[in-house]
Protein backbone atom coordinates (compact mmCIF):
# COMPACT_ATOMS: atom_id res chain seq x y z
CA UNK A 1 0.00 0.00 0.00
CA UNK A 2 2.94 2.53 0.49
CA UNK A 3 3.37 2.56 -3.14
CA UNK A 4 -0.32 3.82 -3.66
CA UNK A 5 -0.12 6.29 -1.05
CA UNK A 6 3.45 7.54 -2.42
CA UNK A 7 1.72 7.79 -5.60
CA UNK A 8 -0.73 10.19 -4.61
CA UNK A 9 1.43 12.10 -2.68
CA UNK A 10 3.70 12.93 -6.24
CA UNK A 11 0.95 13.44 -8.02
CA UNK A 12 -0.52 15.67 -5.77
CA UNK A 13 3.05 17.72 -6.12
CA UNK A 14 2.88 17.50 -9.48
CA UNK A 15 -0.71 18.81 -10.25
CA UNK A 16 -0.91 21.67 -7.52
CA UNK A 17 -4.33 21.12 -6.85
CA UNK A 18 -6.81 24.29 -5.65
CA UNK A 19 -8.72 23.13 -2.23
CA UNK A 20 -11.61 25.25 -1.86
CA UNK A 21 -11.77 24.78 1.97
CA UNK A 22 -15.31 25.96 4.04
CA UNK A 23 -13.79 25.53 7.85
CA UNK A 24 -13.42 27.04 10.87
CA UNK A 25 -11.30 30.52 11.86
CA UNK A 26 -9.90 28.28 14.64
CA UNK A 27 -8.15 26.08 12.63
CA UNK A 28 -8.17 27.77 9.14
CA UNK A 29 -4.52 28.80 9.59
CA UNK A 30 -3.28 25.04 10.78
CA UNK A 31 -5.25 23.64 7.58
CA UNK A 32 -4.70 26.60 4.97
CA UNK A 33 -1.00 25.64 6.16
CA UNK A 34 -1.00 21.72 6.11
CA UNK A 35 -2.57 21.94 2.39
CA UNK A 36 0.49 24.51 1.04
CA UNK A 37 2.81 21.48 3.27
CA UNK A 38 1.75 18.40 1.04
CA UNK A 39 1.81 20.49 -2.33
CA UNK A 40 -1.98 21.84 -2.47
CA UNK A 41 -3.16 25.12 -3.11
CA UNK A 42 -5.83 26.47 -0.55
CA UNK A 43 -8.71 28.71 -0.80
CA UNK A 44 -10.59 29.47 2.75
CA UNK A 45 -13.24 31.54 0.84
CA UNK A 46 -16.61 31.63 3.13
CA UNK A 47 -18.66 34.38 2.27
CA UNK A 48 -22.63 32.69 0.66
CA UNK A 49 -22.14 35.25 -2.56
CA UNK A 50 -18.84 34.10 -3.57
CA UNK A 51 -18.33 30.42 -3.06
CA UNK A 52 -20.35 29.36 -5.77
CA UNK A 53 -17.69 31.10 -8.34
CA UNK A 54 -14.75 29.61 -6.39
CA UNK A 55 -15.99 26.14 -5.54
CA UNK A 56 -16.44 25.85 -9.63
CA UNK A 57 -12.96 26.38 -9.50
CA UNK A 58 -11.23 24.20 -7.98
CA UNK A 59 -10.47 20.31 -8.17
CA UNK A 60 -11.99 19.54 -4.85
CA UNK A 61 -14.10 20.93 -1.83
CA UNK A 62 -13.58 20.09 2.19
CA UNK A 63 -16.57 20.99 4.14
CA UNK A 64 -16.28 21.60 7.94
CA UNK A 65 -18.71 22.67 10.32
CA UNK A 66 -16.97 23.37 13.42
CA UNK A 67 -17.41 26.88 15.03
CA UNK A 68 -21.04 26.95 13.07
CA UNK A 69 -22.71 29.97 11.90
CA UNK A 70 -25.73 30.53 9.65
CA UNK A 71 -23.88 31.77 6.89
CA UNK A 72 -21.84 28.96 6.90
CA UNK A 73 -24.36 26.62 6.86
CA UNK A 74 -25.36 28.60 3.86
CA UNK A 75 -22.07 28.20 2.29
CA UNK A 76 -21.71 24.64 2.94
CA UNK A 77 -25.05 23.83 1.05
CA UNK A 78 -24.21 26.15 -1.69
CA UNK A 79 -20.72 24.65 -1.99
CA UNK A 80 -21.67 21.28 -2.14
CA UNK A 81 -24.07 21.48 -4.29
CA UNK A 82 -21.69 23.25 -7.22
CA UNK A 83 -19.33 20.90 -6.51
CA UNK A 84 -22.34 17.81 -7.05
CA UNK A 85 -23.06 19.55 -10.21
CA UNK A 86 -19.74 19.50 -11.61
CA UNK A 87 -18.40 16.70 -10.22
CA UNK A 88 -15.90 18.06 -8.01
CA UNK A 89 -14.44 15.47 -5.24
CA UNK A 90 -15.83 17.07 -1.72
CA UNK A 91 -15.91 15.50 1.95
CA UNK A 92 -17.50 16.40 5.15
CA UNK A 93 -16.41 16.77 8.29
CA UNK A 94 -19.44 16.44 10.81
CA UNK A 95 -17.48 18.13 13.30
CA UNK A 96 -19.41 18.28 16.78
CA UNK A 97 -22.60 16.54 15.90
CA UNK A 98 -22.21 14.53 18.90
CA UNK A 99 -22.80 17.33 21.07
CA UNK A 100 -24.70 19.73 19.30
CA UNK A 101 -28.22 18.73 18.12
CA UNK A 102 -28.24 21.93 15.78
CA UNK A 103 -25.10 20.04 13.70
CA UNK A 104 -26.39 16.71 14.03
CA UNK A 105 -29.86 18.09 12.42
CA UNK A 106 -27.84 20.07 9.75
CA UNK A 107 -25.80 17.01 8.96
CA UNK A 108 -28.56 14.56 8.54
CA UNK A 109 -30.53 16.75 6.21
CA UNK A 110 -27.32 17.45 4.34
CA UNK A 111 -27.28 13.76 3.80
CA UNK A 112 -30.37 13.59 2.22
CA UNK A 113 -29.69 16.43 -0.35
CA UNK A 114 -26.27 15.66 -0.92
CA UNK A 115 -23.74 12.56 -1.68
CA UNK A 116 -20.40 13.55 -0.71
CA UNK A 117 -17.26 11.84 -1.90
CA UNK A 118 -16.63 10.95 1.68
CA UNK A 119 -17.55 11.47 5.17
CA UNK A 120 -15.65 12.29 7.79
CA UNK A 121 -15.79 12.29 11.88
CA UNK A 122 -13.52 11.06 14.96
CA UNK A 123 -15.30 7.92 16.64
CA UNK A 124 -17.85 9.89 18.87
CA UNK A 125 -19.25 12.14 15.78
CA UNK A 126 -19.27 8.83 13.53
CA UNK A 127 -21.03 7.14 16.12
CA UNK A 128 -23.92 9.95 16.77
CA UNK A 129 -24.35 9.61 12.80
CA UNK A 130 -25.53 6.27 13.02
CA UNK A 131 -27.28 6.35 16.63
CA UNK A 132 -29.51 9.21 17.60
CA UNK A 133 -29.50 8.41 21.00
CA UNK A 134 -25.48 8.97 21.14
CA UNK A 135 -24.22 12.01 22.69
CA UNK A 136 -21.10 13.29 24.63
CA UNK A 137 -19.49 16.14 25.65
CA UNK A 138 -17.62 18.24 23.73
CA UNK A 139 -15.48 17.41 20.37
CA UNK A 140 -12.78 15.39 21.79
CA UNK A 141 -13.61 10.94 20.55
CA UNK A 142 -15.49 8.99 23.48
CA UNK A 143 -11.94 6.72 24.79
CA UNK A 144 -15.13 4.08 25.83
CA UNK A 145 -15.53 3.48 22.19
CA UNK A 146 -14.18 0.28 20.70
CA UNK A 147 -12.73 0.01 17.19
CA UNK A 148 -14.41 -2.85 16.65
CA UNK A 149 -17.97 -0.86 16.96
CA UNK A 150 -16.98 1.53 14.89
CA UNK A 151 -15.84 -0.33 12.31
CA UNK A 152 -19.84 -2.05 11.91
CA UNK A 153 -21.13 1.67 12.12
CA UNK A 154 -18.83 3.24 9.31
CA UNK A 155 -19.74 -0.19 6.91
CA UNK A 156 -22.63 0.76 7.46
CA UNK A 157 -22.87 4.06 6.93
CA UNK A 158 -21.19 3.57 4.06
CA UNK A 159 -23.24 1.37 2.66
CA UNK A 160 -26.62 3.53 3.60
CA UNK A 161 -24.89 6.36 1.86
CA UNK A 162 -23.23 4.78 -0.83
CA UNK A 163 -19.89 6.66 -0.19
CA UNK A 164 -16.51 6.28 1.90
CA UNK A 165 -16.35 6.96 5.66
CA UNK A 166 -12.89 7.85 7.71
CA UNK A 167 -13.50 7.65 11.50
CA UNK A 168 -10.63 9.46 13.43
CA UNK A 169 -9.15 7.91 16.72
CA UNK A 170 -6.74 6.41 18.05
CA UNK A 171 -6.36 4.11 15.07
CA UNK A 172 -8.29 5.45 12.09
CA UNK A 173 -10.79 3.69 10.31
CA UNK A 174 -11.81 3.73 6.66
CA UNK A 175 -13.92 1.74 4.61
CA UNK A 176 -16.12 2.16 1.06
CA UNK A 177 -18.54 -0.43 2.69
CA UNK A 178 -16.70 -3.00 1.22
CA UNK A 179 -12.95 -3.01 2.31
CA UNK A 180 -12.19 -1.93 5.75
CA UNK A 181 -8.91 -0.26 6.36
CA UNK A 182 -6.83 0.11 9.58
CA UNK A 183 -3.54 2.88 10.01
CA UNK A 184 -2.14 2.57 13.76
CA UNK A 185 0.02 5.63 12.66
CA UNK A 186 -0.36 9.36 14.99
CA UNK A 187 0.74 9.68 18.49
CA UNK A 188 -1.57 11.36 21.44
CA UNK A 189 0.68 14.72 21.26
CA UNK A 190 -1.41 15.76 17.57
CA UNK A 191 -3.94 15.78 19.95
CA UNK A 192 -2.66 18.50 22.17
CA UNK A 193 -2.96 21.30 19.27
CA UNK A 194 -6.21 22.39 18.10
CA UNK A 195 -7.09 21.66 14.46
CA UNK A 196 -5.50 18.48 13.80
CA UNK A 197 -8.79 16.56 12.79
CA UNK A 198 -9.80 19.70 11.02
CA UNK A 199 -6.32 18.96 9.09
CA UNK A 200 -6.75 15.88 8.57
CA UNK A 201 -10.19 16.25 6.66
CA UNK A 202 -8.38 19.30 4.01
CA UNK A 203 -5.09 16.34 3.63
CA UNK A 204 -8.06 14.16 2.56
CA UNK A 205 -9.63 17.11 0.16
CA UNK A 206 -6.16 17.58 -1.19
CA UNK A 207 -5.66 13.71 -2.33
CA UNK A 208 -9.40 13.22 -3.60
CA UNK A 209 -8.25 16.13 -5.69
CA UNK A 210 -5.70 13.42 -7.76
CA UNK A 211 -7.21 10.14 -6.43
CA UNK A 212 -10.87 9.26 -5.76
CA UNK A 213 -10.60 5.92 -4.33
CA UNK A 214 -9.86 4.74 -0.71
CA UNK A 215 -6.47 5.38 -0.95
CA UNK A 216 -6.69 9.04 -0.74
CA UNK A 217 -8.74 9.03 2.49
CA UNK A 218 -5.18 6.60 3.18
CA UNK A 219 -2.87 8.70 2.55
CA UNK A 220 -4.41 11.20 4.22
CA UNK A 221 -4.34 9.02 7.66
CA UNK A 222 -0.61 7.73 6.84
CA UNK A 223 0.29 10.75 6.46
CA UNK A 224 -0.40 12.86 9.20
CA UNK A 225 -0.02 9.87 11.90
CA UNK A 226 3.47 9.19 10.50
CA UNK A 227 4.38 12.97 10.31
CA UNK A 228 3.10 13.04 13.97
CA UNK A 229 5.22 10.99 14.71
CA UNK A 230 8.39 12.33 13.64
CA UNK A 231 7.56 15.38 15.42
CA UNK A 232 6.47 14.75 19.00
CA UNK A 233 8.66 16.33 20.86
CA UNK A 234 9.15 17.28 24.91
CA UNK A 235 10.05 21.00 24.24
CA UNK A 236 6.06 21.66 24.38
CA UNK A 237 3.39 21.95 21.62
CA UNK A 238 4.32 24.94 19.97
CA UNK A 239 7.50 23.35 19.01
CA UNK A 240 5.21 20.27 18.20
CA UNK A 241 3.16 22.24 15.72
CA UNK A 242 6.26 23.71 13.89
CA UNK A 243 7.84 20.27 13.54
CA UNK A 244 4.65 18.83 11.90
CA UNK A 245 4.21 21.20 9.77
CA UNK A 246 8.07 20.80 9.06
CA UNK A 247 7.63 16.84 8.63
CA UNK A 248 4.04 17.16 6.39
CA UNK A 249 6.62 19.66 4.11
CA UNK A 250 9.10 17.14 3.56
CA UNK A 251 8.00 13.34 4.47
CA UNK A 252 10.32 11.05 2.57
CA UNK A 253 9.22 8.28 0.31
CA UNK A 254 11.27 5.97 2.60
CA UNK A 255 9.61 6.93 5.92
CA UNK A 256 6.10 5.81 4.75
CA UNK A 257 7.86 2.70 3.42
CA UNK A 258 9.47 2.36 6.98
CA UNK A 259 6.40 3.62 9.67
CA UNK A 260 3.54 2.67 8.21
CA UNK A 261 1.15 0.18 10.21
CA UNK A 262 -2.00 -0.43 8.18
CA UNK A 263 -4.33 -3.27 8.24
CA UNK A 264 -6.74 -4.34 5.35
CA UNK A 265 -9.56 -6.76 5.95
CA UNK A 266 -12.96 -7.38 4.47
CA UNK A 267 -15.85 -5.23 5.24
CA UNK A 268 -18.37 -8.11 4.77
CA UNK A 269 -17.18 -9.48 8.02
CA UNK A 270 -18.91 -6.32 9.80
């Protein structure tokens, strides 16, 4: 699998794709930063009148709705639905939904207008998708959630929406409904800076851009786990941050080849 995911990393290099990114102005710098790292081109345009025109634009869309507002709800919609129209790669991020019944309403009913090229949420927001009982607290993943849970819900989620599903956590899970992937890369220090999952959702935007199948969402993972984990450090998180952005800028064909702990197994069996 490292060759794929090498692959898509050169060809993402080589074709400079424009990320027309709808997030939030907590993150927008980490992610706006992390696409420029891997050889993307980013565009944080927000504004309802205007994102039309530039999600027409560009070779793929990441939608995020952390830090929700109503005219980014607007946008979203608006967004997604150019990008539908002229089939332009997008993915979702259903940031918060486990906490917030506003997003988890918004979501759903996105769903039903909408097919996105994937969907994206750590374990807790994955798991509020599928059960409408399911809340926590805050946007951090429930720890009490098993892999092995989540890996039935995304199948089927998948499968009910006929598209991919990554679920963030401590090892992140991706499937199409049929195959069921597994990367064990990241360490817990990517979770000390804010934005990292945001991140992780514009790395995927930025390989669907050159790559529509699985292996983007892949890379993506592989990617910023193994870049994690060449930068943890015990100087503190600011020097954390720098390093990873330092390590997404120039990860080496080699060290994916080296650090990467996947796992591939059939979805059926969920």
């Amino acid at each position: 699998m490292f060759r794929q995911i090498n692959e898509i990393r050169r060809k993402t290099v080589d074709k400079n794709p424009l990320i027309h990114c709808i997030t939030n102005p907590i993150s927008i710098n980490q992610c706006a930063n992390g696409v420029l790292a891997v050889g993307a081109r980013p565009m944080m345009a927000e504004h309802p009148l205007e994102v039309e025109q530039i999600t027409g634009a560009a070779d793929a869309l990441v939608l995020n709705i952390a830090n929700i507002t109503d005219a980014r709800m607007q946008s979203v919609q608006i967004s997604a639905r150019t990008a539908q129209a002229n089939n332009i790669p997008f993915i979702i991020d259903a940031v918060g939904i486990s906490c917030s019944s506003l997003r988890r309403s918004f979501i759903k009913n996105f769903l039903k207008s909408f097919k996105p090229t994937a969907i994206k949420g750590n374990y807790s927001e994955i798991c509020a998708l599928h059960d409408e009982t399911y809340t926590s607290a805050g946007v951090d993943t429930d720890e009490k959630l098993k892999r092995e849970d989540i890996s039935k819900i995304t199948v089927r989620l998948a499968q009910k929406y006929s598209t991919m599903v990554l679920a963030s956590g401590k090892t992140d899970i991706i499937t199409d409904g049929k195959t069921i992937i597994y990367i064990n890369n990241g360490v817990p220090q990517l979770a000390q800076i804010t934005g990292t999952g945001c991140l992780l959702g514009m790395l995927c935007g930025c390989y669907l851009a050159v790559d529509r199948s699985i292996n983007a969402l892949v890379t993506a993972c592989a990617v910023l786990g193994i870049s994690g984990e060449l930068s943890q450090t015990q100087k503190g998180n600011g020097t954390f941050y720098v390093n990873l952005m330092d390590s997404l800028s120039v990860l080496k064909d080699c060290q994916i080849e080296k650090l990467l702990r996947i796992e591939v197994k059939n979805g059926e069996e969920f």
